[in-house]
Protein backbone atom coordinates (compact mmCIF):
# COMPACT_ATOMS: atom_id res chain seq x y z
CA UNK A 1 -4.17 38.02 -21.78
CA UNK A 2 -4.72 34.51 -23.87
CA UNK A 3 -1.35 33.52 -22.66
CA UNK A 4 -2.07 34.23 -19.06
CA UNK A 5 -5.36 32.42 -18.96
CA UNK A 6 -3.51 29.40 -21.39
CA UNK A 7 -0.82 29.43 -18.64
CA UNK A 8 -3.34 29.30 -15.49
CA UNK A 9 -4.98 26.56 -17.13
CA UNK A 10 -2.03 24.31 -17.55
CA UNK A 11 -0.90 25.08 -14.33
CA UNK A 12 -4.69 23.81 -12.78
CA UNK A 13 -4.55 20.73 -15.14
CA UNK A 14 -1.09 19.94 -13.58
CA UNK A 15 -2.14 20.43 -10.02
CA UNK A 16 -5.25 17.88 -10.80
CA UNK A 17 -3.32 15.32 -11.99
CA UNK A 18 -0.55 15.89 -9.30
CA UNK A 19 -3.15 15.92 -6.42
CA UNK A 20 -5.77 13.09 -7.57
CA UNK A 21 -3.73 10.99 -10.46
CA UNK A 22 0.52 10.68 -9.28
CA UNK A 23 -0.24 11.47 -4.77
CA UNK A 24 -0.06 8.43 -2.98
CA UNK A 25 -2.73 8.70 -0.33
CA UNK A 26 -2.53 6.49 2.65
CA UNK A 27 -4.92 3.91 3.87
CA UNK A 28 -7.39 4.52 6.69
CA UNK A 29 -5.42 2.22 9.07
CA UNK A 30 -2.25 4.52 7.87
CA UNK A 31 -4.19 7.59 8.76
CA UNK A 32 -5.20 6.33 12.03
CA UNK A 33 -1.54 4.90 13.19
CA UNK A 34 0.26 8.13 12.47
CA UNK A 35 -2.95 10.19 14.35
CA UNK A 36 -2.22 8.09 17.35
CA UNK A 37 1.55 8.37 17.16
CA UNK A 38 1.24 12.28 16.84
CA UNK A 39 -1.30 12.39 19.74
CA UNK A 40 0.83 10.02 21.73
CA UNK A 41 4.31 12.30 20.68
CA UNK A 42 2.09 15.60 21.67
CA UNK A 43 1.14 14.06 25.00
CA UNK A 44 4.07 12.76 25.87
CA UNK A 45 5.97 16.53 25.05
CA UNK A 46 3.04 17.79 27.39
CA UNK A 47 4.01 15.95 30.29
CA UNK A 48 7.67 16.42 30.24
CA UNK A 49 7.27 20.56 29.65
CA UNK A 50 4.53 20.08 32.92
CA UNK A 51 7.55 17.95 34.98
CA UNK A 52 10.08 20.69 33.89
CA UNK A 53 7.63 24.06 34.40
CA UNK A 54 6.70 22.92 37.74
CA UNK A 55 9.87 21.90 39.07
CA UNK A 56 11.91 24.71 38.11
CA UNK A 57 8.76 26.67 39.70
CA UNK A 58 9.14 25.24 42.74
CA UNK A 59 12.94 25.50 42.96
CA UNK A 60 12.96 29.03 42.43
CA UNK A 61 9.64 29.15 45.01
CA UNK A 62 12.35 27.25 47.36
CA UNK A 63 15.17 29.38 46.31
CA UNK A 64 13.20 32.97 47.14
CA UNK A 65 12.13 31.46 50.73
CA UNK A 66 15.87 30.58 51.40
CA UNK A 67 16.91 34.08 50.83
CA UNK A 68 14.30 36.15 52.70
């Protein structure tokens, strides 16, 4: 049981020092360029699944009329 708990503890000290001491954390500008590239990426997706949703709905809308 001593070697589990001496085992868990290493393995928290580790993760401190990986996640506050060696991580490089980016700047607020960084933070707020790569926000507005994903939201500009994830917008930009949006509209060209809309373009292609709507006008393969339409063409098979078209393509139903034709065959009544």
């Amino acid at each position: 049981m001593i070697s589990f708990l001496g085992r868990l503890r290493a393995f928290w000290n580790e993760t401190i020092t990986e996640v506050f001491v060696k991580a490089s954390w980016p700047t607020a500008k960084e933070l707020v360029d790569s926000t507005l590239v994903v939201i500009a990426a994830v917008a930009l997706l949006g509209a060209v699944v809309f373009f292609c949703d709507f006008s393969l709905s339409n063409l098979v809308q078209f393509a139903t009329k034709l065959v009544r």
